[in-house]
Protein backbone atom coordinates (compact mmCIF):
# COMPACT_ATOMS: atom_id res chain seq x y z
CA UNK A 1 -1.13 17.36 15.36
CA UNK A 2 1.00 14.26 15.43
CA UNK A 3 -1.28 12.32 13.22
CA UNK A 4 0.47 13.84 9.93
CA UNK A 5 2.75 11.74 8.22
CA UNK A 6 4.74 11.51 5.68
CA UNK A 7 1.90 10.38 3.05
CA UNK A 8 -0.95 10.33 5.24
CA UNK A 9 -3.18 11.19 8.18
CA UNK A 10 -3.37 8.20 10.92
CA UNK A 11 -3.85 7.60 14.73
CA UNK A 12 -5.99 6.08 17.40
CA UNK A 13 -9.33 6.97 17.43
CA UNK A 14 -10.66 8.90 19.18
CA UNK A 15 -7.62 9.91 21.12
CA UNK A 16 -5.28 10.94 18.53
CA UNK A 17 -8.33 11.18 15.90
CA UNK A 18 -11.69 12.21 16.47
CA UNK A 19 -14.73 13.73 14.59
CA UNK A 20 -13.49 17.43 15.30
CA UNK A 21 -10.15 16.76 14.18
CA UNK A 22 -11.24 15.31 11.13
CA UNK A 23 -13.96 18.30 10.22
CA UNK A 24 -11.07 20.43 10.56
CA UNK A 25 -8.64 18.32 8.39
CA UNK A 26 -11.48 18.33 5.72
CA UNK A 27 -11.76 22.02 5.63
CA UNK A 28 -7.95 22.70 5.15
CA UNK A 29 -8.24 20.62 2.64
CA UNK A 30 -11.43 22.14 0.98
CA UNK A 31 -9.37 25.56 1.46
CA UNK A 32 -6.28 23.93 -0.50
CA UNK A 33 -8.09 22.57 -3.29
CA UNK A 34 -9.37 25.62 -5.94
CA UNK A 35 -12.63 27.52 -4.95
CA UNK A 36 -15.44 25.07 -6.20
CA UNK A 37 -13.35 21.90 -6.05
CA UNK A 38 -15.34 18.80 -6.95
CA UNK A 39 -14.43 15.56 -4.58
CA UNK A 40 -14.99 12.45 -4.38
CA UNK A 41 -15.81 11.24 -0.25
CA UNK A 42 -15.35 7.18 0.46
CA UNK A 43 -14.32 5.18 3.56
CA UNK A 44 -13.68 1.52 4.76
CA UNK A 45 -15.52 -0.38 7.16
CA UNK A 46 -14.13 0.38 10.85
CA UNK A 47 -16.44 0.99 13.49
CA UNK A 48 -15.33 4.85 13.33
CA UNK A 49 -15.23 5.84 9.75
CA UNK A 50 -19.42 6.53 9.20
CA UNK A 51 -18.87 9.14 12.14
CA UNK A 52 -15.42 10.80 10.83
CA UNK A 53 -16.69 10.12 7.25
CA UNK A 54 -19.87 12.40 7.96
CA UNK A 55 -17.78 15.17 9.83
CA UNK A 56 -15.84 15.23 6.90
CA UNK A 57 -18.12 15.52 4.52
CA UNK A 58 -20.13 18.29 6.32
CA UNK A 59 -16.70 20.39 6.36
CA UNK A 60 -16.01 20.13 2.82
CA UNK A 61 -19.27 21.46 1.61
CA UNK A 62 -18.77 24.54 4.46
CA UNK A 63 -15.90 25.50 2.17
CA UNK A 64 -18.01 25.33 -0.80
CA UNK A 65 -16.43 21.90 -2.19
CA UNK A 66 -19.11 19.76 -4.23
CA UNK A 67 -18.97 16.18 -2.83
CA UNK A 68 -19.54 12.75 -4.15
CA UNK A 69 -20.81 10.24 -2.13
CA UNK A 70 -19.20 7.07 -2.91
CA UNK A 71 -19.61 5.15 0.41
CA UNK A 72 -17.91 2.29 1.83
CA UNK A 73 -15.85 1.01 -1.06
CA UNK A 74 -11.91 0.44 -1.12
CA UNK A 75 -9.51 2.87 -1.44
CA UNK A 76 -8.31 2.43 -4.58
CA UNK A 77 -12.21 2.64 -6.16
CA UNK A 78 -11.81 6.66 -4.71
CA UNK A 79 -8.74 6.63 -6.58
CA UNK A 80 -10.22 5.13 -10.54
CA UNK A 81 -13.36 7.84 -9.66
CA UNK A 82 -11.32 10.85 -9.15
CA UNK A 83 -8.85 9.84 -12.03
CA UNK A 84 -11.39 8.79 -14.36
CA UNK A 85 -13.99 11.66 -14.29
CA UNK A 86 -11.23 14.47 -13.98
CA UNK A 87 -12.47 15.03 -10.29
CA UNK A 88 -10.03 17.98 -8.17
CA UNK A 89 -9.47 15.68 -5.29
CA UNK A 90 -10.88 12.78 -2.98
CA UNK A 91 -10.38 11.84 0.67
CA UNK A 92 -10.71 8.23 2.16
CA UNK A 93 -11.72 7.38 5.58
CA UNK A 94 -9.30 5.11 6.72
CA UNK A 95 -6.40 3.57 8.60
CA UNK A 96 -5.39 1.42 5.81
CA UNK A 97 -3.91 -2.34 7.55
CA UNK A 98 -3.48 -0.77 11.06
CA UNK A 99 -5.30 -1.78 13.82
CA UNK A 100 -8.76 -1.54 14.32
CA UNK A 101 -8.42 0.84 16.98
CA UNK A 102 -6.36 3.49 14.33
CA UNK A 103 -8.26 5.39 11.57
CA UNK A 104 -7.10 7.81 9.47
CA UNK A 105 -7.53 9.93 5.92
CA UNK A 106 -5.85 9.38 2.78
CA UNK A 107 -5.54 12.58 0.68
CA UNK A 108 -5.98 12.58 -3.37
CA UNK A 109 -5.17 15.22 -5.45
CA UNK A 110 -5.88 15.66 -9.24
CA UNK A 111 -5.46 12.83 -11.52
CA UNK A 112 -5.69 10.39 -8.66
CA UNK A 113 -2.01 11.05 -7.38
CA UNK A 114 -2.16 11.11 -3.56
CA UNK A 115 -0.75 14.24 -1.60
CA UNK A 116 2.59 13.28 -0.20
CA UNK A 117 4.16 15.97 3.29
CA UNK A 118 5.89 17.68 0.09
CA UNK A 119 2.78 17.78 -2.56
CA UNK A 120 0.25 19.48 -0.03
CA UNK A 121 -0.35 17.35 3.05
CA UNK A 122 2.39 19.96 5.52
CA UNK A 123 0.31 22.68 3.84
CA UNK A 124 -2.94 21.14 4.41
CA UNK A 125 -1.18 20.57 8.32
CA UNK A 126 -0.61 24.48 8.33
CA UNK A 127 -3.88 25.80 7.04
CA UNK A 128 -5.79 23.42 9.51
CA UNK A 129 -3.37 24.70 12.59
CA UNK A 130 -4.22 28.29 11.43
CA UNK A 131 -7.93 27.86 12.21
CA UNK A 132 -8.76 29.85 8.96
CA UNK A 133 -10.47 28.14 6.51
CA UNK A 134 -12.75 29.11 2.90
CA UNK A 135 -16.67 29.34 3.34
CA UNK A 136 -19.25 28.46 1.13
CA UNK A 137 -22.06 26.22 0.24
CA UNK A 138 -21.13 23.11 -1.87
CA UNK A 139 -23.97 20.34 -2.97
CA UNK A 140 -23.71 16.85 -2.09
CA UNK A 141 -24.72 13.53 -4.14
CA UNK A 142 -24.90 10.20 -2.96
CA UNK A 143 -23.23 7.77 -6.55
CA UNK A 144 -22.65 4.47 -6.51
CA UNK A 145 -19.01 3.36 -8.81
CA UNK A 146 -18.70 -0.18 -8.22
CA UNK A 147 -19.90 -1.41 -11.61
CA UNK A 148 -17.73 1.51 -13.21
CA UNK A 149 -15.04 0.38 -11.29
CA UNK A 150 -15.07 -3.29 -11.95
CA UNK A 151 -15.71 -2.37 -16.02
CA UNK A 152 -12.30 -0.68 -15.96
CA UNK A 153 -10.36 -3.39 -14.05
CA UNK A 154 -11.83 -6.25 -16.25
CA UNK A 155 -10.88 -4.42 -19.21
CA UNK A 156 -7.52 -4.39 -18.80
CA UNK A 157 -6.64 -8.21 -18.20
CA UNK A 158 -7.02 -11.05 -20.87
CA UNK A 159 -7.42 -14.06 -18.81
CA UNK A 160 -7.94 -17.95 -19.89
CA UNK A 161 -10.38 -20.43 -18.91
CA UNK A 162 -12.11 -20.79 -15.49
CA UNK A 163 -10.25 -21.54 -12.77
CA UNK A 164 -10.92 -21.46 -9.02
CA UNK A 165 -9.84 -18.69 -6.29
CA UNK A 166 -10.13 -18.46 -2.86
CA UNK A 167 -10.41 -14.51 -1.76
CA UNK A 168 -9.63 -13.48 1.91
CA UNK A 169 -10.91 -10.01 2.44
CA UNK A 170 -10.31 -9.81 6.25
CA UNK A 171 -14.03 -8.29 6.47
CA UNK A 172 -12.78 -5.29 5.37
CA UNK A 173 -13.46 -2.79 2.41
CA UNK A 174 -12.86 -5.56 -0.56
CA UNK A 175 -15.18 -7.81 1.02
CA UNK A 176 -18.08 -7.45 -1.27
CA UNK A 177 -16.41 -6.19 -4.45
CA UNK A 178 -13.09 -8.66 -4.70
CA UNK A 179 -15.58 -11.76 -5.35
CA UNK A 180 -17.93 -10.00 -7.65
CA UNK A 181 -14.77 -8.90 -9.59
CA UNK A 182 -13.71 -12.51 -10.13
CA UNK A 183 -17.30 -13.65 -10.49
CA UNK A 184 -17.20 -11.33 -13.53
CA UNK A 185 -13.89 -12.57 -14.64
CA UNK A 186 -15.89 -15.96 -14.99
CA UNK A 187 -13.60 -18.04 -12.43
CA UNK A 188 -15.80 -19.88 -9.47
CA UNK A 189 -15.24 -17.95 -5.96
CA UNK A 190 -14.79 -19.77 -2.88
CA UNK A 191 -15.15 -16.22 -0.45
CA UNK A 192 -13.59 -16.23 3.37
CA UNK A 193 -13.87 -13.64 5.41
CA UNK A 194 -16.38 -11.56 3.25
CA UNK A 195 -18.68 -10.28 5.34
CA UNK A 196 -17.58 -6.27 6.09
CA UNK A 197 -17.04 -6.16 9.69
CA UNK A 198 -14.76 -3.34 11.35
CA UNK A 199 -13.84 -5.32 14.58
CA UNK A 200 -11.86 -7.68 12.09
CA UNK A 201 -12.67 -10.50 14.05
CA UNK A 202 -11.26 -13.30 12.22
CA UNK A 203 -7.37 -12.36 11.68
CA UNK A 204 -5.76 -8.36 11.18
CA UNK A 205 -6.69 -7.38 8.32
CA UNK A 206 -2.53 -7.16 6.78
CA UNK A 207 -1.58 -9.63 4.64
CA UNK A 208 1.86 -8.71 4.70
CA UNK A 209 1.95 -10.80 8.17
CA UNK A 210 1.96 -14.06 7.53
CA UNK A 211 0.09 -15.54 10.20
CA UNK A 212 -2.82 -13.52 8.74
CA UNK A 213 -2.50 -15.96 5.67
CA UNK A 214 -2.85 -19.25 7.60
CA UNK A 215 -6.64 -19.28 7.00
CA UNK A 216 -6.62 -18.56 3.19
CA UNK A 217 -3.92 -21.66 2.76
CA UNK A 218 -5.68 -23.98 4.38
CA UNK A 219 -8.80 -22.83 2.21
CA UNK A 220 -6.91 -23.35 -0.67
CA UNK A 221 -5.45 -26.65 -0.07
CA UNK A 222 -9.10 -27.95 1.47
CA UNK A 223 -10.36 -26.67 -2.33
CA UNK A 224 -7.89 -27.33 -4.60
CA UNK A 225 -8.33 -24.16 -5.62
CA UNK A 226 -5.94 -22.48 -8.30
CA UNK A 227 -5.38 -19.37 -6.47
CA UNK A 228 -5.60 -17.42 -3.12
CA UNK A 229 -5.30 -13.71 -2.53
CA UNK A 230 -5.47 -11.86 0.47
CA UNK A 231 -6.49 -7.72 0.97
CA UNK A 232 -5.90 -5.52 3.91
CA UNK A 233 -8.57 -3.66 5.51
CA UNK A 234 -8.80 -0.99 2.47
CA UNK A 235 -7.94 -2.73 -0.47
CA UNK A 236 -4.15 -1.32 -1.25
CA UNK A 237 -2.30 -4.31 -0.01
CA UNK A 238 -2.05 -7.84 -1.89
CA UNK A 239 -1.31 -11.34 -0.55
CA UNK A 240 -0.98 -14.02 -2.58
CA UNK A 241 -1.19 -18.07 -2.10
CA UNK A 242 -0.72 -20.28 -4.75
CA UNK A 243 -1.87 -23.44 -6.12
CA UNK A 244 -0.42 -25.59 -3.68
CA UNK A 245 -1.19 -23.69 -0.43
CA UNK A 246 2.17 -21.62 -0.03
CA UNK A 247 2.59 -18.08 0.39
CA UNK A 248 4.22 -16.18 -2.43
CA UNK A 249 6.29 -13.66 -1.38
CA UNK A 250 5.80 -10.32 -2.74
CA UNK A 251 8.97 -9.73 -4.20
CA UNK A 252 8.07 -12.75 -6.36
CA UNK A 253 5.09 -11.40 -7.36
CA UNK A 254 6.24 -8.24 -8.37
CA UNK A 255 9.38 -10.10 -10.41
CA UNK A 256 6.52 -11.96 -12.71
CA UNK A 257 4.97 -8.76 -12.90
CA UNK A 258 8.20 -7.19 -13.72
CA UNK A 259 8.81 -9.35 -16.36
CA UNK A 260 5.00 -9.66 -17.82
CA UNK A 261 5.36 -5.51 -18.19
CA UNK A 262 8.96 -5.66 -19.87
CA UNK A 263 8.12 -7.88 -22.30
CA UNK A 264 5.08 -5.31 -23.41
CA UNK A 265 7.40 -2.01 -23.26
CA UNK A 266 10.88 -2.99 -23.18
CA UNK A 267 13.59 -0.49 -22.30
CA UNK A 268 10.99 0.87 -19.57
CA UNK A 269 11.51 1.67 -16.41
CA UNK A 270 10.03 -0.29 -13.42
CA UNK A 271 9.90 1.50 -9.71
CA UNK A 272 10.93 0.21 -6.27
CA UNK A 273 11.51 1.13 -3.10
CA UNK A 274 14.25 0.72 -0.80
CA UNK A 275 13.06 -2.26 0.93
CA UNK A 276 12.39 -4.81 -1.77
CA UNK A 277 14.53 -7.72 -2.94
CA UNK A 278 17.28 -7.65 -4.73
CA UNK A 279 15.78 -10.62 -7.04
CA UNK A 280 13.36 -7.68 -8.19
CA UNK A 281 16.19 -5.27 -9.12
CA UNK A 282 18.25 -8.63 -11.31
CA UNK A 283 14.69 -9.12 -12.64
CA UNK A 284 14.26 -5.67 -14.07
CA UNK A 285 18.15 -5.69 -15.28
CA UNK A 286 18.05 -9.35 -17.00
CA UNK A 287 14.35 -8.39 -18.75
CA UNK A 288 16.49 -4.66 -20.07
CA UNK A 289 14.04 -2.64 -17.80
CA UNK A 290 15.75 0.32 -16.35
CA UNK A 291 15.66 0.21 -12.47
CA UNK A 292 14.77 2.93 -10.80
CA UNK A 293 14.57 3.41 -6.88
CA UNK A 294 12.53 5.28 -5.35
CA UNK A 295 11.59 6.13 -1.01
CA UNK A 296 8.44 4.07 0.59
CA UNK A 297 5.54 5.32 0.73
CA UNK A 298 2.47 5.18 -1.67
CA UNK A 299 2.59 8.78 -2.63
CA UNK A 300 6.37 8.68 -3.69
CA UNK A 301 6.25 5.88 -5.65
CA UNK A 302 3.10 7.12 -7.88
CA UNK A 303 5.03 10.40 -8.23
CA UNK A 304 8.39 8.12 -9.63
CA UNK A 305 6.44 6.09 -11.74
CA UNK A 306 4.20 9.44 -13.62
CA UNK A 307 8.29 10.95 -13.72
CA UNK A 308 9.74 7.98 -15.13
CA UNK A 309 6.46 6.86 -17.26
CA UNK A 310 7.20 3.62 -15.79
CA UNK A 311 5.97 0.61 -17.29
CA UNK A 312 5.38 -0.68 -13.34
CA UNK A 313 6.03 -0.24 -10.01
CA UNK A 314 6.04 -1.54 -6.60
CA UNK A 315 6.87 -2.41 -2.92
CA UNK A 316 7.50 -4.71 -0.76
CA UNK A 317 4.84 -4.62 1.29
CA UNK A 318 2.22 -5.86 -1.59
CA UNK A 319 1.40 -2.25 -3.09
CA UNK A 320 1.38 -2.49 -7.08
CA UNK A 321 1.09 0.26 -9.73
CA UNK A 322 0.46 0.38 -13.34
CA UNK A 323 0.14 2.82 -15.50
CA UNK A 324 -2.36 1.48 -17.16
CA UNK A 325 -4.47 1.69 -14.06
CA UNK A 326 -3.97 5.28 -13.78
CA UNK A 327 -0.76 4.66 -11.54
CA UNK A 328 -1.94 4.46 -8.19
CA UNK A 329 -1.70 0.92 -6.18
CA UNK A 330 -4.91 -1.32 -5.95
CA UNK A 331 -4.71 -4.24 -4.71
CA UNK A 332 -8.23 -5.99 -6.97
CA UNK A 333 -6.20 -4.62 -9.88
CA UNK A 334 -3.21 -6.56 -8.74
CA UNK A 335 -4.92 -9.51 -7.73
CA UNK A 336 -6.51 -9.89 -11.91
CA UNK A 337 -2.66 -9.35 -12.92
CA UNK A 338 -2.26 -12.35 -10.94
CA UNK A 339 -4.60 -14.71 -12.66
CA UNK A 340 -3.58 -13.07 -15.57
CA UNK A 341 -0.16 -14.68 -15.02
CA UNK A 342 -1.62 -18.01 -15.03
CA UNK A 343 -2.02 -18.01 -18.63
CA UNK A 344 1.30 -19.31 -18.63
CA UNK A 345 0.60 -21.97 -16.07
CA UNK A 346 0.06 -22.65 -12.57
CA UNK A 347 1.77 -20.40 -9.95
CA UNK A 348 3.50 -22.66 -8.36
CA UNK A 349 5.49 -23.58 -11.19
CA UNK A 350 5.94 -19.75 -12.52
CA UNK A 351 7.36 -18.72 -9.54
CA UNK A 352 10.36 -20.87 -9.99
CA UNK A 353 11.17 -18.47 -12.81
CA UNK A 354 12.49 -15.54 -10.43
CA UNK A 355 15.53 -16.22 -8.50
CA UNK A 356 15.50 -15.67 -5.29
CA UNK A 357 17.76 -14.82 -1.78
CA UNK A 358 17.74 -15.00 1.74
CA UNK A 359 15.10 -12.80 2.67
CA UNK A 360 14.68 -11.79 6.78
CA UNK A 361 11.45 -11.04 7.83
CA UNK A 362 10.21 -7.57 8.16
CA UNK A 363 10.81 -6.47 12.04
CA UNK A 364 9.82 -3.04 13.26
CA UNK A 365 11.23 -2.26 16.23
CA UNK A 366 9.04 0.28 18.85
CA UNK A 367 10.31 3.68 18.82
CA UNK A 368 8.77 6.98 19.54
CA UNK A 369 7.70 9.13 16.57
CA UNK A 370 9.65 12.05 18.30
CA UNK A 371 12.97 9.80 18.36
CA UNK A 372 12.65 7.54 15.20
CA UNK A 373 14.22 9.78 12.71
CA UNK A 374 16.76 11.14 14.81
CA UNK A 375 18.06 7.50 15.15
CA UNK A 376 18.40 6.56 11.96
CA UNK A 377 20.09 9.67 10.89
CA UNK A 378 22.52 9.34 13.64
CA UNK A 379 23.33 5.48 12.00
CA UNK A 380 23.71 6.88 8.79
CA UNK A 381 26.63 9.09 9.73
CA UNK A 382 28.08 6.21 11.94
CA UNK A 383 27.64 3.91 9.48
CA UNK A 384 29.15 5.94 6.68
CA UNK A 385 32.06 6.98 9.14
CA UNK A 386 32.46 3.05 9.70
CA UNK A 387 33.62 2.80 5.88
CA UNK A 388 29.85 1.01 5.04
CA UNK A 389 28.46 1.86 1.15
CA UNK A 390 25.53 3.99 2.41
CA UNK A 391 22.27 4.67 0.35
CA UNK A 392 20.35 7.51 2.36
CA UNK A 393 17.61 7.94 -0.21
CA UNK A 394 14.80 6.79 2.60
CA UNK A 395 16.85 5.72 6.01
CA UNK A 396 19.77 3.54 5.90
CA UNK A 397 20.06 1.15 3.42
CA UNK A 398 23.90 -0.44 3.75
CA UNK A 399 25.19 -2.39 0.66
CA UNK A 400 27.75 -5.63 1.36
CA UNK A 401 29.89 -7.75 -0.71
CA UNK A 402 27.16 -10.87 0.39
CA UNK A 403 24.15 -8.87 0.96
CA UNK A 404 22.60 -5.88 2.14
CA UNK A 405 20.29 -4.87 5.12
CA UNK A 406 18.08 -1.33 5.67
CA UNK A 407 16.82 0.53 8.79
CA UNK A 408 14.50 3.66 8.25
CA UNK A 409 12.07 5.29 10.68
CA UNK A 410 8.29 3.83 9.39
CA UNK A 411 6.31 6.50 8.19
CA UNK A 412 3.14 5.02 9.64
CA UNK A 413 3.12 4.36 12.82
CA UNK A 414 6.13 4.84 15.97
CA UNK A 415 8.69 1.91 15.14
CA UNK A 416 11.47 1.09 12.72
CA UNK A 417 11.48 -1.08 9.90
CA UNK A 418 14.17 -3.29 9.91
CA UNK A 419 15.22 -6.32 7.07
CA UNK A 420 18.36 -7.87 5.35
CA UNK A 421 18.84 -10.08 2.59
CA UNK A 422 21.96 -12.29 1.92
CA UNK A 423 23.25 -14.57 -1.08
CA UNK A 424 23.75 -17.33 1.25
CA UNK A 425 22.85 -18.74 4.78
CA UNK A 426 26.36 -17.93 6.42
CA UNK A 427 25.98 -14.41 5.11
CA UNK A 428 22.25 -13.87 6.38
CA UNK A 429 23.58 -14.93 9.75
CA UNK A 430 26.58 -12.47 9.94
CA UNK A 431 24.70 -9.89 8.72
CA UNK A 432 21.96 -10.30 10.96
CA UNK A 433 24.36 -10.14 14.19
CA UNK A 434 25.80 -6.78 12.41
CA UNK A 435 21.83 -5.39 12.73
CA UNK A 436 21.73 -6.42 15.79
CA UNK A 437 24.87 -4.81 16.89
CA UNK A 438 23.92 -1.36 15.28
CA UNK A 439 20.85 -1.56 16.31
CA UNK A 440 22.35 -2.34 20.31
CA UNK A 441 24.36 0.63 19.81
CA UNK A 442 21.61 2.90 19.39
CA UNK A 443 19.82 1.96 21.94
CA UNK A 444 17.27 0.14 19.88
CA UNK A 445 16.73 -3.65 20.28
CA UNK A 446 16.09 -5.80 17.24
CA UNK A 447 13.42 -7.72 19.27
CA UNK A 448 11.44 -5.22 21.26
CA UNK A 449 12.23 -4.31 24.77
């Protein structure tokens, strides 16, 4: 069963994932949860899920789980309706920003905190493989939680005046609820890409590539709009243009937010991952946060920021958590933090506030699920042994006098994530050639074959 990971369940339908792979995914996990479990059922909009979605329903209730019905909705709406009515656990349909050919199932145990390999989901992997699994006869209801949902978000961001935003949903599962949301918050919504539409026929549905943002700045610019914001296909990923048509990079966005959260609770911790900036770590420091890092991967951070009671946390790839959100990442939540920052004034001109370095792009590098990890423990001893400061919390993440740089096996799909960050352009360059090189050595190129 190759489709476990490290935080959740993903492959190509139907020939890593079908329907009877899925039924018997959702009865190890009706045979985890306790006898009676109530949870809560969504999934996105890909051509696959109402098929897998069904199957997985119909297995829950064989174990005697009571289901919910939420239907196609974003992830992070399963997540607010499992943590705000107490529920014992939730499963989403869906692949998150892969492909449209991947699907998947995301995993939620009590309190909204998603099941991590350690938490349950190697368990849930071992009771499915055993073919035993807890019979019964659980009821089903059909409940709508968008209004709920939207209630909760609005009521936690004070926002001034009425301002314009262009929203990109990609067609996928924030599509109908993202401009309602800001429709609510009383700014005027110029929607793109909001019809749902699991073929994702206008761009990928990941704003974390950038190309996938070309559409939303040239909406915004065409507009004048104030804002733009981007979602991936379920709703856990944020991209974010500003008032003058520009990307903002993430590890911007999560400085501001940084900042906005220290000055409420300061002395708190804020979480990150082993990927992001180093402007977010001097952010954290210079604002008398304590910073706390933490491995990739939804279901890790959420775990660090409950340990820590963080006042935030984040990652690099456009996943934000507060703890005033019940501290799982969303995305719409985010995206009102956002506007909420431009109280203070427009984007462009807030942005200037975090310092920033010479950031590479993110490059993952194909390599095969069975080798991945194998490699990048092997360049973690050779890198130590090379007299390199070594971080091994999640991969290897190599500290310099001028910079730093990280590779670590990606816990989604068969590749490497590769990126480096330098104080200065004759550093970047010399530390790119040194990933190159180590990356040469073990017989993984930079580029791609």
């Amino acid at each position: 069963m190759t489709v476990f990971r490290a935080y959740d369940i993903r492959g190509i339908y139907p020939s890593e994932l079908d329907e009877d792979l899925a039924e018997k995914i959702a009865k190890a996990f009706g045979t985890f949860l306790p006898e009676g479990a109530t949870v809560a059922v969504g999934g996105d909009v890909r051509v696959s899920t109402p098929a897998l979605k069904e199957r997985v329903i119909a297995a829950l209730l064989s174990t005697g789980a009571n289901v919910i019905d939420v239907g196609m909705v974003a992830t992070p709406m399963v997540y607010y309706y499992v943590s705000s009515q107490g529920l014992d656990g939730g499963i989403v349909v869906t692949a998150s920003h892969s492909p449209k050919e991947y699907n998947g199932i995301k995993l939620v145990g009590k309190g909204g905190v998603c099941l991590s390999w350690e938490t349950g989901i190697s368990q849930i992997k071992e009771i499915a493989e055993g073919d035993e699994f807890r019979e019964g006869d659980g009821g089903l209801e059909q409940r709508g939680i968008e209004d709920a949902f939207i209630r909760h978000a609005l009521g936690h961001v004070t926002v001034d005046g009425r301002k314009k935003v262009v929203i990109d949903a990609a067609n996928g599962a924030c599509s109908l609820v993202a401009p309602k949301l800001f429709a609510r918050l009383g700014w005027e919504v110029v929607p793109l890409f909001c019809t749902p539409d699991g073929r994702f026929p206008n761009h990928e549905a990941d704003p974390i590539k950038k190309k996938n943002l070309a559409h939303l700045q040239q909406r915004v610019r065409e507009t004048k709009a104030d804002l733009g914001v981007s979602y991936d296909a379920d709703g856990d990923r944020l991209g974010v243009v500003n008032d003058r048509g520009e990307i903002v990079e993430n590890n911007v966005i999560f400085s501001l937010f940084a900042q906005e959260a220290l000055r409420k609770r300061p002395g708190a911790a804020v979480v990150y991952e082993v990927v992001v900036s180093k402007a977010v770590e001097d952010t954290i420091i210079r604002c008398g946060g304590r910073a706390v890092l933490s491995r990739v991967g939804h279901s890790y951070i959420q775990s660090a920021l409950i340990q820590q009671k963080a006042a935030l946390a984040g990652e690099n790839s456009g996943h934000y958590y507060f703890p005033e959100n019940y501290g799982y990442d969303d995305a719409l939540f985010a995206s009102l933090k956002v506007a909420e920052l431009l109280n203070a004034g427009p984007l462009s001109a807030r942005q200037r506030e975090i310092a920033t370095y010479l950031t590479s792009e993110e490059f993952r590098p194909p390599c095969p699920d069975q080798r991945k990890f194998t490699v990048v423990a092997d360049l973690q001893q050779r890198l130590a042994a090379a007299g390199y400061q070594v971080n091994t919390l999640d991969g290897a993440r190599v500290i310099l006098e001028r910079g730093w740089f990280i590779i670590r096996a990606s816990n989604t799909g068969p590749q490497l994530v590769v990126r480096w960050e330098a104080q200065d352009q004759a550093a970047f360059a010399e530390i790119g050639r040194l990933v190159e090189e180590t990356l040469a050595g073990a017989g993984v190129p930079l580029h791609g074959a």
